[in-house]
Every structure is written in C-alpha cells, then in structure tokens.
Protein backbone atom coordinates (compact mmCIF):
# COMPACT_ATOMS: atom_id res chain seq x y z
CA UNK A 1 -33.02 -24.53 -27.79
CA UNK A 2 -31.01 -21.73 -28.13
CA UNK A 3 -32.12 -18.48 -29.82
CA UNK A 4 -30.41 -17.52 -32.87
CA UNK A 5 -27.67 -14.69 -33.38
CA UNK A 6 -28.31 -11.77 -35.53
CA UNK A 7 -25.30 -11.39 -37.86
CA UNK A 8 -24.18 -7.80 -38.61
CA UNK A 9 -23.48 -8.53 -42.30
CA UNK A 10 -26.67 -10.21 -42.74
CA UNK A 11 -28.46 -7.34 -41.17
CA UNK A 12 -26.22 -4.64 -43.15
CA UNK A 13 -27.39 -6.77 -46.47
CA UNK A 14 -31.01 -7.17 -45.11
CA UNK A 15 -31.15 -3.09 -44.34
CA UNK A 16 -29.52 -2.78 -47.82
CA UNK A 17 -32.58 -4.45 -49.54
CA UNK A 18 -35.10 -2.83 -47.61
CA UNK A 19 -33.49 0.57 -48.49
CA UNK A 20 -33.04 -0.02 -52.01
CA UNK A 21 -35.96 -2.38 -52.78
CA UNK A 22 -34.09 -4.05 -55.10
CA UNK A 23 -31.07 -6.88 -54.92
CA UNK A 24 -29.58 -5.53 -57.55
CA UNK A 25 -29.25 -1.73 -56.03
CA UNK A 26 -28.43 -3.26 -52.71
CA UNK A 27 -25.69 -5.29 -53.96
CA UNK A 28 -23.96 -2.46 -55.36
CA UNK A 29 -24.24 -0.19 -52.50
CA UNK A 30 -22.28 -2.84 -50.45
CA UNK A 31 -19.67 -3.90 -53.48
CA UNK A 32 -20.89 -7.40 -53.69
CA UNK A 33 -22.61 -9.53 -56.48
CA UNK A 34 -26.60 -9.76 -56.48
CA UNK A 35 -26.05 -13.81 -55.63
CA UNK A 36 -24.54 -13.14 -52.82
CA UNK A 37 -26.67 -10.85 -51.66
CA UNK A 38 -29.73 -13.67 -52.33
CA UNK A 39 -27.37 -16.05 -50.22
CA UNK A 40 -27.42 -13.53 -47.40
CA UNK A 41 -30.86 -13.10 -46.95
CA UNK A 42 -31.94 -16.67 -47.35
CA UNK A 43 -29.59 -16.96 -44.58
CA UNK A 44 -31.01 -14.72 -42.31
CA UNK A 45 -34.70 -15.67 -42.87
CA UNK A 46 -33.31 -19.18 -42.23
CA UNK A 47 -32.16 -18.37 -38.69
CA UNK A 48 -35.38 -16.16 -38.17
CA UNK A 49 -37.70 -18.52 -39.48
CA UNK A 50 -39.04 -16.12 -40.94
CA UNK A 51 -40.02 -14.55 -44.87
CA UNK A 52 -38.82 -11.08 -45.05
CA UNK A 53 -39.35 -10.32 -48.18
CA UNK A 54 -41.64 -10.22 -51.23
CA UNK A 55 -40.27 -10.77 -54.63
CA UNK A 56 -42.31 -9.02 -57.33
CA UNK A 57 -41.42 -8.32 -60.88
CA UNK A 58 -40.73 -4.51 -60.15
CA UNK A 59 -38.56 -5.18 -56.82
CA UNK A 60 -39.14 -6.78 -53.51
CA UNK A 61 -41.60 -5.33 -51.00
CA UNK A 62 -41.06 -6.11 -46.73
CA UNK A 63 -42.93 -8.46 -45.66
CA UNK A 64 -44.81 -8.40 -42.15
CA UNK A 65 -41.83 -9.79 -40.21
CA UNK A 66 -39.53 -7.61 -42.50
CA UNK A 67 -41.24 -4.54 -41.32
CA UNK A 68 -40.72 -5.52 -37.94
CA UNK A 69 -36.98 -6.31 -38.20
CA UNK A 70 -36.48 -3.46 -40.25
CA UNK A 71 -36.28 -1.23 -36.75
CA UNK A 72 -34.65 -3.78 -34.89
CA UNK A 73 -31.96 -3.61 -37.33
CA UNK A 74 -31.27 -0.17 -37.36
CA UNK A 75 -30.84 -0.25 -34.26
CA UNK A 76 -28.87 -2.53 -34.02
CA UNK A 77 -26.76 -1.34 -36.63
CA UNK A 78 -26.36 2.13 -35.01
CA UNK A 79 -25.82 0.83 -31.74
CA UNK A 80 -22.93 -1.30 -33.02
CA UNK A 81 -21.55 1.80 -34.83
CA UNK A 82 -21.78 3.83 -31.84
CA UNK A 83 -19.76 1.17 -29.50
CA UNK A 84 -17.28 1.09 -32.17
CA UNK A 85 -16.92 5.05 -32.68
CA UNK A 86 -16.32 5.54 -28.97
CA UNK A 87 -14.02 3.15 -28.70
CA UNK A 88 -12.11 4.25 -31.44
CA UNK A 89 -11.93 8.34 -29.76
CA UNK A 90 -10.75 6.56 -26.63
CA UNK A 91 -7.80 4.97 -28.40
CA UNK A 92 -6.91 8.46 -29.43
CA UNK A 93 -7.61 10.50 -26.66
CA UNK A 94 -4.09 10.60 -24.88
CA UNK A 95 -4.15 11.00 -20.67
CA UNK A 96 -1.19 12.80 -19.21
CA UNK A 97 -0.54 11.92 -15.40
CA UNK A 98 0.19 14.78 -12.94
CA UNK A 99 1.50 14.91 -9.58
CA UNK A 100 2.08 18.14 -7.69
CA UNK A 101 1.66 19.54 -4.17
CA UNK A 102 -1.99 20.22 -3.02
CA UNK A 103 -1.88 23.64 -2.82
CA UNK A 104 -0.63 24.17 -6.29
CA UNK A 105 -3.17 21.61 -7.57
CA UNK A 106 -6.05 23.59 -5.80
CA UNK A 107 -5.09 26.82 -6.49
CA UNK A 108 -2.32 27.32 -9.50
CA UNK A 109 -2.94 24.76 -11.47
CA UNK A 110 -6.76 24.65 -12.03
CA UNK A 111 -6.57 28.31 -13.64
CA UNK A 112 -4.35 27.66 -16.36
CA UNK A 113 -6.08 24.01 -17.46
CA UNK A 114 -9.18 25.71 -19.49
CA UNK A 115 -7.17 26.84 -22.48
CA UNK A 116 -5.11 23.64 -22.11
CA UNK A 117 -8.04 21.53 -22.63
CA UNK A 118 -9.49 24.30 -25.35
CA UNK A 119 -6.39 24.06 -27.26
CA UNK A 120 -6.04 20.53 -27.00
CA UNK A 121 -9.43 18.63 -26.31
CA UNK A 122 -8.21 15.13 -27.28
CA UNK A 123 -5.65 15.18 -23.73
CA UNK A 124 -7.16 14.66 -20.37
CA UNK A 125 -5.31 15.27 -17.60
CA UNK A 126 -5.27 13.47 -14.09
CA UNK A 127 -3.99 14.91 -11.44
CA UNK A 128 -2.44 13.76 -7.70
CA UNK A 129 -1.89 15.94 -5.19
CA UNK A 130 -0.05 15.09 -2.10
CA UNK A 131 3.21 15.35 -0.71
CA UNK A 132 5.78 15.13 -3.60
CA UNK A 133 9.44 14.35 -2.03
CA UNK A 134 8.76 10.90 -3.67
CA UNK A 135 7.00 11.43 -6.88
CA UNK A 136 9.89 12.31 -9.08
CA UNK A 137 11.25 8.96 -8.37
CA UNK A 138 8.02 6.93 -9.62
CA UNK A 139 8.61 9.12 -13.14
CA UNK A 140 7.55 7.06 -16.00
CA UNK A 141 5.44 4.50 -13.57
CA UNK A 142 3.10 6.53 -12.32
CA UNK A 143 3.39 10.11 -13.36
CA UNK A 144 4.35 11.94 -16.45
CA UNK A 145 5.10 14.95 -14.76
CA UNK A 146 5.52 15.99 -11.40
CA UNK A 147 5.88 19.57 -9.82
CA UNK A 148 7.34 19.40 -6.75
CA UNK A 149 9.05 21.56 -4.30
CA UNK A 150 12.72 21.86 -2.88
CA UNK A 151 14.79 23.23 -1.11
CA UNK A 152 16.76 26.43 -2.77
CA UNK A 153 18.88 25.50 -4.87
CA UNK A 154 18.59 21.53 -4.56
CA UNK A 155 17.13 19.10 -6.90
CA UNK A 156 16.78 17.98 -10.54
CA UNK A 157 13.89 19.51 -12.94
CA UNK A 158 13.86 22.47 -14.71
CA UNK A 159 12.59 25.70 -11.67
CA UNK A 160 9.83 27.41 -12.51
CA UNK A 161 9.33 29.55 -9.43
CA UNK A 162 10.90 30.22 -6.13
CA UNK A 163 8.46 30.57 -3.13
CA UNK A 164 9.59 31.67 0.31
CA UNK A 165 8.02 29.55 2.85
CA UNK A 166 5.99 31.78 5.75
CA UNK A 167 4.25 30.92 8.99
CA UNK A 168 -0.02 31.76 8.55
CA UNK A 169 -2.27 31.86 11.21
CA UNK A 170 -6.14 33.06 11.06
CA UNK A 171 -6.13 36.88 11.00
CA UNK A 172 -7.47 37.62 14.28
CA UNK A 173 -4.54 35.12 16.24
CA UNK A 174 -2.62 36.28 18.98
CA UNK A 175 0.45 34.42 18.52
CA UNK A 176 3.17 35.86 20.60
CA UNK A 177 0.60 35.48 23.44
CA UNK A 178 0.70 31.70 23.32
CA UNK A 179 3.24 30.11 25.94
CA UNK A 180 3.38 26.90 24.23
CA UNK A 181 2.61 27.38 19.83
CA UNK A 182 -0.16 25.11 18.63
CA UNK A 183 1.54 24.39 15.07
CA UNK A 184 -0.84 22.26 12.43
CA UNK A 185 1.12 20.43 9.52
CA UNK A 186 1.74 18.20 7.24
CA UNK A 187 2.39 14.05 7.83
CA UNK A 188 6.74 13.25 8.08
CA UNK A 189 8.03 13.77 4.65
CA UNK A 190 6.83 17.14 4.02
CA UNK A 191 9.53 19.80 3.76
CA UNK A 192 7.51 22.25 5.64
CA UNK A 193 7.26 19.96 8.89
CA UNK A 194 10.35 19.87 8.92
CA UNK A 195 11.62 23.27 8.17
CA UNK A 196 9.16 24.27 10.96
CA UNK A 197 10.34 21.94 13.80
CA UNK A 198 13.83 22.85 12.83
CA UNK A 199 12.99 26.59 13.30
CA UNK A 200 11.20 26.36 16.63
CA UNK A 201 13.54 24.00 17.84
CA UNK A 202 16.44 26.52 16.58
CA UNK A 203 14.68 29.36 18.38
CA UNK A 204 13.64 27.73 21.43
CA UNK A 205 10.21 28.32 20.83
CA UNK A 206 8.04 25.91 22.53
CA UNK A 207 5.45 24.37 20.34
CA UNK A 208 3.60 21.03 20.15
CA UNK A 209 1.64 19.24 17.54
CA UNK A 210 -1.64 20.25 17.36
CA UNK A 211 -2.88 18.82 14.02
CA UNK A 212 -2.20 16.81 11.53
CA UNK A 213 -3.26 16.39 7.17
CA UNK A 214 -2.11 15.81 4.17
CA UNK A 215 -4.57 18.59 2.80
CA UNK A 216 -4.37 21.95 2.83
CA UNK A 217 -8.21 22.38 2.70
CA UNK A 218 -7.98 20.64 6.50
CA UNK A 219 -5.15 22.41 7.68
CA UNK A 220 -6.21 26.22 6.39
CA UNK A 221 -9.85 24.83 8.25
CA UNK A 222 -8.08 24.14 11.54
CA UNK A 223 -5.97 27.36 11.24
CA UNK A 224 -8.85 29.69 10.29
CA UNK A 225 -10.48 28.74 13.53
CA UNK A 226 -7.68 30.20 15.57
CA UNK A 227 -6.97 26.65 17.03
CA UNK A 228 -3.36 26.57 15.60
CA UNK A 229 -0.82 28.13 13.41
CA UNK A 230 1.14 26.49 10.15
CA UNK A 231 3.52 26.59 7.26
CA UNK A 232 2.29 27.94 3.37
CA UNK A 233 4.18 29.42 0.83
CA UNK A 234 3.82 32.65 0.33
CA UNK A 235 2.50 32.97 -3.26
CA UNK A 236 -0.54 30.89 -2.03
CA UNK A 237 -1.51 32.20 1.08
CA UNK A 238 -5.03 31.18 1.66
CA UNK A 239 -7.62 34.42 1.89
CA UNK A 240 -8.57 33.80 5.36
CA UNK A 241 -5.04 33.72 7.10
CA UNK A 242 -2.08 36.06 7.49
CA UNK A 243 1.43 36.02 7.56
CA UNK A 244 3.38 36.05 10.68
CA UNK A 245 6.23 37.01 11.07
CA UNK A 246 9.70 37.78 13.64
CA UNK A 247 7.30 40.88 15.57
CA UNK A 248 5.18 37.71 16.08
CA UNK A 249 7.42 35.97 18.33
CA UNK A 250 8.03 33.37 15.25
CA UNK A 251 11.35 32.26 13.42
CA UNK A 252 12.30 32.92 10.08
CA UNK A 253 11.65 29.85 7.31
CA UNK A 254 13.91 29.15 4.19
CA UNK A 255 13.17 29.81 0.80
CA UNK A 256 11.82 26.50 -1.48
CA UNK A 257 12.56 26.05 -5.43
CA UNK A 258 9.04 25.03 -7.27
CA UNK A 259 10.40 22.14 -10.10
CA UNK A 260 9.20 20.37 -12.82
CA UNK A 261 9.80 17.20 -13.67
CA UNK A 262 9.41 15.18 -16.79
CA UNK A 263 9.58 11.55 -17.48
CA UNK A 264 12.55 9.98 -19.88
CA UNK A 265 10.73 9.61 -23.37
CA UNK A 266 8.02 11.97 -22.93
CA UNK A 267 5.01 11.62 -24.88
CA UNK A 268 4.18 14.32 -27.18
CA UNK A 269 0.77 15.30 -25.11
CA UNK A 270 2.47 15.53 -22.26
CA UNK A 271 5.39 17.78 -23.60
CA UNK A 272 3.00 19.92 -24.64
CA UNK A 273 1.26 20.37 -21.06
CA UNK A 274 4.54 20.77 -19.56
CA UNK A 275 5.63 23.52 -21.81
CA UNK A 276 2.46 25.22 -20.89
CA UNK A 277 2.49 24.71 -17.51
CA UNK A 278 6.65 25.88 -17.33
CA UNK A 279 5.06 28.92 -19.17
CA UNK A 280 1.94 29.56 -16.50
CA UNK A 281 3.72 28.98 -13.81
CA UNK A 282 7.02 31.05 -14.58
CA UNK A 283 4.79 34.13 -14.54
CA UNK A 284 4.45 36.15 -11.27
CA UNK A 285 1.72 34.99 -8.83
CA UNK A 286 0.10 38.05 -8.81
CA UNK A 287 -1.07 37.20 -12.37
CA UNK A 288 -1.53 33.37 -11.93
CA UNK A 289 -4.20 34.18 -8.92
CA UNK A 290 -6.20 36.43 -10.42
C-alpha cells in the first residue's frame, strides 16, 4: 500500500488552524469560508489516519499527532517556499556570454568585472577564452559578445584599443646567441603564429617550433624558463618576460586592432556590459593594469 501524499493546501489550512486556534480565524487568514476549511482538515486527517485536532467550545486545541505534524509542516511549507523563491531569482537573473582572447580574459578583463557585478548583481557573466578568429561568427549562438583581435585596420566591431604585437622572452635570454630560435605559440588560427612565421621566414631567421598551447599561462611558463621565445601584445606583457626587439637579432611584428563585437538584438544586460567594457578597455593600459 502506498503511503499517502501531503497536500500543500491541506497543510497551509492545517498550519492555519494550529496558528489561529480557531476555524473561524484560520479561514479568514486564507480568504476562504469556515466549511471549507472543516472540509480540508477532515481531509487531511483522512489520509493521515489520524485526529489532529480537538474541538472545544473556546477553539480547537492540537492533538498528539497534531503536535507532531505541526513541525513537519512547517517545514515543509518553508522548504516548498524556498524551492519556489530560488527558482523564481533564477528566472530573473540574466547570463551574458563572453568570448575574448586569453590574455585579455586573465589579465584585462577580470579588473573591471567587480563594479560590473556591484552595479548590476542580477547579471552573471561567463566567459571563454581562446583563440577568437572564429567567435564573431557564432554571434548570437554561442556568445553575446566577443572581443577579439585583428589585424590594423581589418574587421567589423566597434575598436577599442590598438596593441602592437612584440616578441617576449624570459629576462635573462640570450636571443641573438641562438643559431636556430626556439619560438613557443599558439595552435594554427592564431594571428600571432602566423605573423611570427611570416616574420622569421621574411628575415631569414631560422627558427623551429618548440612549443605549442592555447594558453598563455603555458606558454609565458615555457618562456620564463628560457626554453623558448614567443609573441604577446605589448599592453600585456607578462611580469616575468621582456621585450625583444631588432638589437636582438629579431624582426619587427605588425600592429593588431582589439574589437568588440555584439550580437544582432542584444539583450539589455548584455548592452550594458558591453558599454562598460568599450569604456574599460578604451582607457590606456597603464590604468587598466594597475
């Protein structure tokens, strides 16, 4: 036999009574008429088995088995009104989808999300990093907004910054003293790859492959060891490296446009975190980084 289900509006009515001591009070707390209430509570004693009351001429009293529902059913109760409240701030908390390149997302944009999320504590943010020659093109599917990087003067978005490109090795590297240039950098489809091949190859510089990731965290590791040298932008040159340059032995790199894009019918959350982050960003990176 199969045990019997508590009803919420039965326990609401039965808490009601036990509250109030009275059908009359109780009835009128919850808008209905006293018979109904008597209907409700027969009910419920009827699935329990059980007597939960005692009807006297100045009120009802709890009964043994009343007492013991009587916690039960505030907790019950409460329970049920917390699921419901939580689900109900989900529904209104609004998620904004970010994709940008993995230094930014380590280093530029971290700084200028706590007075986002003061301002605005109802929109979480989730961010991608990775390599972002593709993400402007899955706008609307998978991101909201995407800051990517480009070439000067090439592609669509509105610029925020313009970075030069710069080769970085770990401070204590000899590099015109290597015959053949360790270089580690980012999987095909990054812009720096190939703006470093290009310029080696230009240059006649010989150079191989030493390492390979699609995080910077990896790559400024590998580089800080000496073991190779690589490709960063300028405004967010890790601590532990430093820039090389022409006296170096190494060939110049082009300039890259920072951009950001915004899907077609924008939400109003994530307007709001692209105006702010179009503001952050546009400011120098002296003031960003600190």
């Amino acid at each position: 036999m199969s045990e019997p289900d508590l009803d919420l509006d039965l326990l609401k009515a039965f808490l009601a009574v036990a509250e109030h001591r009275s059908f009359t009070r109780a009835a009128a707390t919850l808008n209905r008429t006293q018979s109904a209430m008597s209907v409700q509570i027969r009910r419920l004693e009827e699935r329990l088995d059980a007597r939960l009351f005692h009807r006297t001429r100045s009120g009802v009293t709890l009964s043994a088995a009343g007492r013991e529902l009587l916690v039960y059913a505030r907790r019950i109760l409460d329970l049920n009104a917390e699921a419901v409240g939580a689900l109900r701030a989900r529904r209104r908390e609004a998620v904004v989808r970010l994709g940008v390149m993995d230094d930014y997302g380590t280093i530029v944009i971290p700084p200028l999300l706590p007075h986002f999320a003061e301002s605005h504590p109802e929109i979480r943010v989730e961010i991608e990093t990775g390599l972002t020659a593709t993400m402007p093109a899955r706008l609307g599917e998978a991101y909201d907004l995407v800051i990517a990087m480009h070439p000067v003067g090439h592609g669509d978005g509105e610029l925020l910054r313009r970075e030069q490109a710069v080769w970085a090795a770990a401070k204590s590297y000899p590099a015109g003293a290597q015959e053949t240039l360790p270089v580690a950098l980012y999987p095909p489809g990054c812009l720096f790859r190939q703006w470093a091949a290009d310029a080696l190859d230009g240059a006649g510089r010989p150079w191989r492959l030493a390492f390979v990731s699609r995080t910077l965290a990896a790559v400024e590791a590998i580089v800080a060891q000496g073991l190779a040298v690589t490709v960063v932008k300028a405004g967010t040159l890790p601590p532990r490296l430093r820039i090389l340059s022409a006296r170096d032995g190494l060939p110049p790199l082009p300039g890259a446009d920072i951009r950001l894009h915004r899907a077609r019918n924008l939400s109003r959350p994530a307007a709001l975190l692209a105006d702010h982050l179009q503001l952050g960003i546009s400011e120098p990176a002296s003031h960003i980084l600190t």
